[in-house]
C-alpha atoms as a PDB file:
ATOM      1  CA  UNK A   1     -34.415  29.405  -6.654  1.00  0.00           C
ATOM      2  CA  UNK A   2     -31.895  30.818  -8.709  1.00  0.00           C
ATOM      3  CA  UNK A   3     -29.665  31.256  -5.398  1.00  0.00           C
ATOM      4  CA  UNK A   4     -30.292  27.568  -4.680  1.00  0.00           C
ATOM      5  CA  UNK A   5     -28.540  26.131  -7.763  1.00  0.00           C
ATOM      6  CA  UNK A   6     -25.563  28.687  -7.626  1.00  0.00           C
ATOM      7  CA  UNK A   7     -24.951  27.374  -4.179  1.00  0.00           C
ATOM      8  CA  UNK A   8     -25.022  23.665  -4.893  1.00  0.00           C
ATOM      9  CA  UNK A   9     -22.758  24.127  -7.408  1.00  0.00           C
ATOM     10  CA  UNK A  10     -20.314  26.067  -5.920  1.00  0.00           C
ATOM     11  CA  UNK A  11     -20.729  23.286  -2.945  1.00  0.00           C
ATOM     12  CA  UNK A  12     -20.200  20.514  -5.603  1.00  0.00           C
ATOM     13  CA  UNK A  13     -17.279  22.638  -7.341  1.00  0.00           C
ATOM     14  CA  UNK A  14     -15.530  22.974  -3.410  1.00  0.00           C
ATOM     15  CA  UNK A  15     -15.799  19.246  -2.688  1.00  0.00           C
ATOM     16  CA  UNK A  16     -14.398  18.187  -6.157  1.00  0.00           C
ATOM     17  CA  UNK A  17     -11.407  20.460  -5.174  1.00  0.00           C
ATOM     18  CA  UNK A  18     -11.041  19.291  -1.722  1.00  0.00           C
ATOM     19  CA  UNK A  19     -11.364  16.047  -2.987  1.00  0.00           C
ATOM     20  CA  UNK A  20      -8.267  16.462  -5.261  1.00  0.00           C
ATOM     21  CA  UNK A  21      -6.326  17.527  -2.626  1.00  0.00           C
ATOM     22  CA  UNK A  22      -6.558  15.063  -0.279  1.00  0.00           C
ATOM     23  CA  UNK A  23      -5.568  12.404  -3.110  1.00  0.00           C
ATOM     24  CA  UNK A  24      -2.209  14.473  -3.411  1.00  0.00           C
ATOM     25  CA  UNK A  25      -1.650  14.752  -0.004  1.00  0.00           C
ATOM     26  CA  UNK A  26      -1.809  10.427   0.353  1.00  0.00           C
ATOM     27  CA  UNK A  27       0.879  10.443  -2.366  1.00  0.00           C
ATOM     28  CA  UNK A  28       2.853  12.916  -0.440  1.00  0.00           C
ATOM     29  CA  UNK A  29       2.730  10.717   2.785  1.00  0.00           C
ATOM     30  CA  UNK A  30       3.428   7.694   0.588  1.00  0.00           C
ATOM     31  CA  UNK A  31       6.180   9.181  -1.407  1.00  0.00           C
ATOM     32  CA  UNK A  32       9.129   7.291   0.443  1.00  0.00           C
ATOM     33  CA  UNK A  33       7.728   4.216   1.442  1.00  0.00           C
ATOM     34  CA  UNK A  34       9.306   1.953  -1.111  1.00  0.00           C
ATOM     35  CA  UNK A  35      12.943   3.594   0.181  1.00  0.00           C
ATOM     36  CA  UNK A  36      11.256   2.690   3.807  1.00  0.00           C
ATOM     37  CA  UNK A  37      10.855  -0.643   2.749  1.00  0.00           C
ATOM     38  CA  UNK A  38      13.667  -1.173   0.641  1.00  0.00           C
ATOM     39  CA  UNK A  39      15.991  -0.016   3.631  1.00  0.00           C
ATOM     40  CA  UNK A  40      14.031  -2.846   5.728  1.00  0.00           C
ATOM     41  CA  UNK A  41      13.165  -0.026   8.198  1.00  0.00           C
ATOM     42  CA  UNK A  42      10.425  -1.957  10.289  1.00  0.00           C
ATOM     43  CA  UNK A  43       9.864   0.734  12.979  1.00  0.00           C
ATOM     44  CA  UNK A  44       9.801   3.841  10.109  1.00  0.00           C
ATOM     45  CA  UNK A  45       7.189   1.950   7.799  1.00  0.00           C
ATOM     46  CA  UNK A  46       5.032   1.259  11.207  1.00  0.00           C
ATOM     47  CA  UNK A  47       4.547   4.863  11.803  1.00  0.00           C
ATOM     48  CA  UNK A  48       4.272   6.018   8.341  1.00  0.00           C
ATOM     49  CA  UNK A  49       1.592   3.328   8.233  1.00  0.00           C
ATOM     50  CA  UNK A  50       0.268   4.941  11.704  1.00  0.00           C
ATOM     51  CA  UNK A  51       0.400   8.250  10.157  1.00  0.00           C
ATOM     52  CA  UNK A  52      -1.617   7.729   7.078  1.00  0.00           C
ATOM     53  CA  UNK A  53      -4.286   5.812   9.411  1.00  0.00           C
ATOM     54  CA  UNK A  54      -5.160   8.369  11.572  1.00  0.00           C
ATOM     55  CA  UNK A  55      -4.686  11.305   8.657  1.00  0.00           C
ATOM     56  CA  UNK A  56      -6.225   9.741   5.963  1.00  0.00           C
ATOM     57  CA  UNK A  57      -8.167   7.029   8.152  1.00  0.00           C
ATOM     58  CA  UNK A  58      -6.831   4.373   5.172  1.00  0.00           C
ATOM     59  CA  UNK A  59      -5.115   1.192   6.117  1.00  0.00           C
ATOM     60  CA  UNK A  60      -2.720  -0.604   4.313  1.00  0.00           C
ATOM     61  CA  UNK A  61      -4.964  -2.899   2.160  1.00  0.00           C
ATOM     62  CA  UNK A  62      -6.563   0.480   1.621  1.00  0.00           C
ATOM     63  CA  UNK A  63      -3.586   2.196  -0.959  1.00  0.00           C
ATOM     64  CA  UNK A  64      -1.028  -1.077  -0.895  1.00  0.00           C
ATOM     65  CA  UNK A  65      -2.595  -1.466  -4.429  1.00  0.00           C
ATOM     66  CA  UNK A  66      -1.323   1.567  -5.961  1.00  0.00           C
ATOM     67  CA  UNK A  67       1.749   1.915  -4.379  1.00  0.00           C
ATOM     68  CA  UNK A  68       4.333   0.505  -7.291  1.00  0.00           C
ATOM     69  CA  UNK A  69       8.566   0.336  -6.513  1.00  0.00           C
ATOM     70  CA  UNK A  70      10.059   0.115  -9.745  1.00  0.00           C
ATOM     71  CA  UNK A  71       6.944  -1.716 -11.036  1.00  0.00           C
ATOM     72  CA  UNK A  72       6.662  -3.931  -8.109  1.00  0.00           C
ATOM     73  CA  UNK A  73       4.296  -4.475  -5.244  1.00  0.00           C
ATOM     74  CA  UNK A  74       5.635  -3.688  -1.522  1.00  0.00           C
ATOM     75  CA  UNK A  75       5.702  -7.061  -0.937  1.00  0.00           C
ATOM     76  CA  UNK A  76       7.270  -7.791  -3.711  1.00  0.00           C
ATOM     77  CA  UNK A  77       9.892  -5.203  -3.120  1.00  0.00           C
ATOM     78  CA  UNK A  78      10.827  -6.576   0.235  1.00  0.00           C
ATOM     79  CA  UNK A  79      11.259 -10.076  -1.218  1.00  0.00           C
ATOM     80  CA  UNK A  80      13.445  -8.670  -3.507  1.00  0.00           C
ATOM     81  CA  UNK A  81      15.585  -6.614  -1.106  1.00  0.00           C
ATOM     82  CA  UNK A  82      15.511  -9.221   1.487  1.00  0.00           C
ATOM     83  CA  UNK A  83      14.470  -6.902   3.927  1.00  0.00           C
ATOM     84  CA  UNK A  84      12.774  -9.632   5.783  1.00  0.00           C
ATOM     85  CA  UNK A  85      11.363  -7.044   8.883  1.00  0.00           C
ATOM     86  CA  UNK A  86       9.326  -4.796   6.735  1.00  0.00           C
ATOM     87  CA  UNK A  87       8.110  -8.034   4.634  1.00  0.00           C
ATOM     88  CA  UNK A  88       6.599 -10.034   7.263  1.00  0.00           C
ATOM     89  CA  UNK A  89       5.148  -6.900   9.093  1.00  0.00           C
ATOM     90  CA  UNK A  90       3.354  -6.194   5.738  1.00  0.00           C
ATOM     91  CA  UNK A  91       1.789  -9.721   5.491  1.00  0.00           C
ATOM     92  CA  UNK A  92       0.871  -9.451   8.813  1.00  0.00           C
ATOM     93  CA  UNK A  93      -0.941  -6.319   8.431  1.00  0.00           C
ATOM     94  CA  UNK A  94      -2.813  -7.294   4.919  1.00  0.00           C
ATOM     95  CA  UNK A  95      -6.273  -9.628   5.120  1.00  0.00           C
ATOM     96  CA  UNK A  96      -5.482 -12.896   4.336  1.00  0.00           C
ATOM     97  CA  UNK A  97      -8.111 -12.366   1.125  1.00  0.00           C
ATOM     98  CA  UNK A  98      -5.849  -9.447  -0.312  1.00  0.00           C
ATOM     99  CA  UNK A  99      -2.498 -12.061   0.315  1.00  0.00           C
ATOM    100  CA  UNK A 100      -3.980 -15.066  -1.798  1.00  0.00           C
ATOM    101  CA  UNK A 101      -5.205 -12.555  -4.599  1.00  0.00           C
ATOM    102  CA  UNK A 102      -3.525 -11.854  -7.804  1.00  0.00           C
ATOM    103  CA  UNK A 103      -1.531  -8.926  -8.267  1.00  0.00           C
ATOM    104  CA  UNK A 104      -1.412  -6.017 -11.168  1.00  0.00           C
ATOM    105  CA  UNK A 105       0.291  -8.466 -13.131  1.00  0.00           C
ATOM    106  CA  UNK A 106      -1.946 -11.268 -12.614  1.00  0.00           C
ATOM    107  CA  UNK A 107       0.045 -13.218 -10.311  1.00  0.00           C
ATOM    108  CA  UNK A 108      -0.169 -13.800  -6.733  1.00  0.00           C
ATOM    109  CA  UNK A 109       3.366 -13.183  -4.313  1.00  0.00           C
ATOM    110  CA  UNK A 110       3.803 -16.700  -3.759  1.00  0.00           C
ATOM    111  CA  UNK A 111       3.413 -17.630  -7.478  1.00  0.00           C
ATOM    112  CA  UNK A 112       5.867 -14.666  -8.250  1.00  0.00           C
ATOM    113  CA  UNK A 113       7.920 -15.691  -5.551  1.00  0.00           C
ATOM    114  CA  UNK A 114       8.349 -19.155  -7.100  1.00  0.00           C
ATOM    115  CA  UNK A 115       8.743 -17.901 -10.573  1.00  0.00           C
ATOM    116  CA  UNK A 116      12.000 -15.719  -9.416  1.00  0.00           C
ATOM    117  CA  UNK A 117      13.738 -17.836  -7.063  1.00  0.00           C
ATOM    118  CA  UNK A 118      12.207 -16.876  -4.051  1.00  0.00           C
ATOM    119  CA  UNK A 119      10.812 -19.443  -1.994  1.00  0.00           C
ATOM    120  CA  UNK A 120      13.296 -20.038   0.750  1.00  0.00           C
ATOM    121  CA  UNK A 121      12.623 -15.997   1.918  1.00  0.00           C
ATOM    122  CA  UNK A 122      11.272 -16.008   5.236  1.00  0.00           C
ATOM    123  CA  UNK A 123       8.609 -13.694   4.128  1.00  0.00           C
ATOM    124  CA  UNK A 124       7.256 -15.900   2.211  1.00  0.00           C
ATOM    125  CA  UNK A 125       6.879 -18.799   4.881  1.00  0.00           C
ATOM    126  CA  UNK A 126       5.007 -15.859   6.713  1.00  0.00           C
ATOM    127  CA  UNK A 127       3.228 -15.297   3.955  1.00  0.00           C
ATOM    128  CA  UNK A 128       2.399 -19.563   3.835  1.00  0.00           C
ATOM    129  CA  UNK A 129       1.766 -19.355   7.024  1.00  0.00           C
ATOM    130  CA  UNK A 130      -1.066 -16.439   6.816  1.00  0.00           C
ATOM    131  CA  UNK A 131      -2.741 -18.029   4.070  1.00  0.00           C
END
């Protein structure tokens, strides 16, 4: 009986760790994705999103929460560095659900969009267009 219990919790105590790991190795893989997108790099951000699918088995809905570039969404980060490629593939890749939602801040993209000047990008017709 005795036996039993050590090795449940020395099971329990192993997936905890692996656990951990795994969540470091997503922020590994999603380290440069904000330079990706900032550099409107439309065929690097498609693998990198390719590579975290099939390692991870996470889409981009899945972590495009708690990515943050300078305290902005991806999105939000493309608008701002008109890199119009990366943008629109993003919106086209997100449920239209997670698009119309607000954001950390309590604000959807279009309403930020609005707010700073933004609503002549084309990402965000794509983004009207999606919704």
């Amino acid at each position: 009986m005795l036996k039993i219990v050590k090795t449940s919790i020395a099971l329990a105590t192993a997936s905890f760790i692996v656990a951990g790991n795994a969540h470091a190795d997503i922020n590994e893989a999603l380290q440069n994705i904000c330079t990706i997108v900032k550099a409107d790099d439309k065929g690097e951000l498609r693998k990198k999103m390719k590579m975290v699918q099939s390692d991870y088995r996470m889409q981009l809905q899945d972590y495009y929460s708690g990515v943050s570039c300078g305290g902005e969404s991806l999105i939000r980060t493309a608008m701002l560095n008109n890199a119009v490629e990366t943008g629109t593939l993003m919106v086209k890749k997100m449920p239209k659900g997670d698009l119309s939602s607000p954001e950390a801040d309590g604000k959807t993209v279009t309403a930020w969009a609005s707010e700073n000047g933004l609503d002549s990008s084309p990402i965000v017709a794509a983004l009207n267009e999606r919704i």
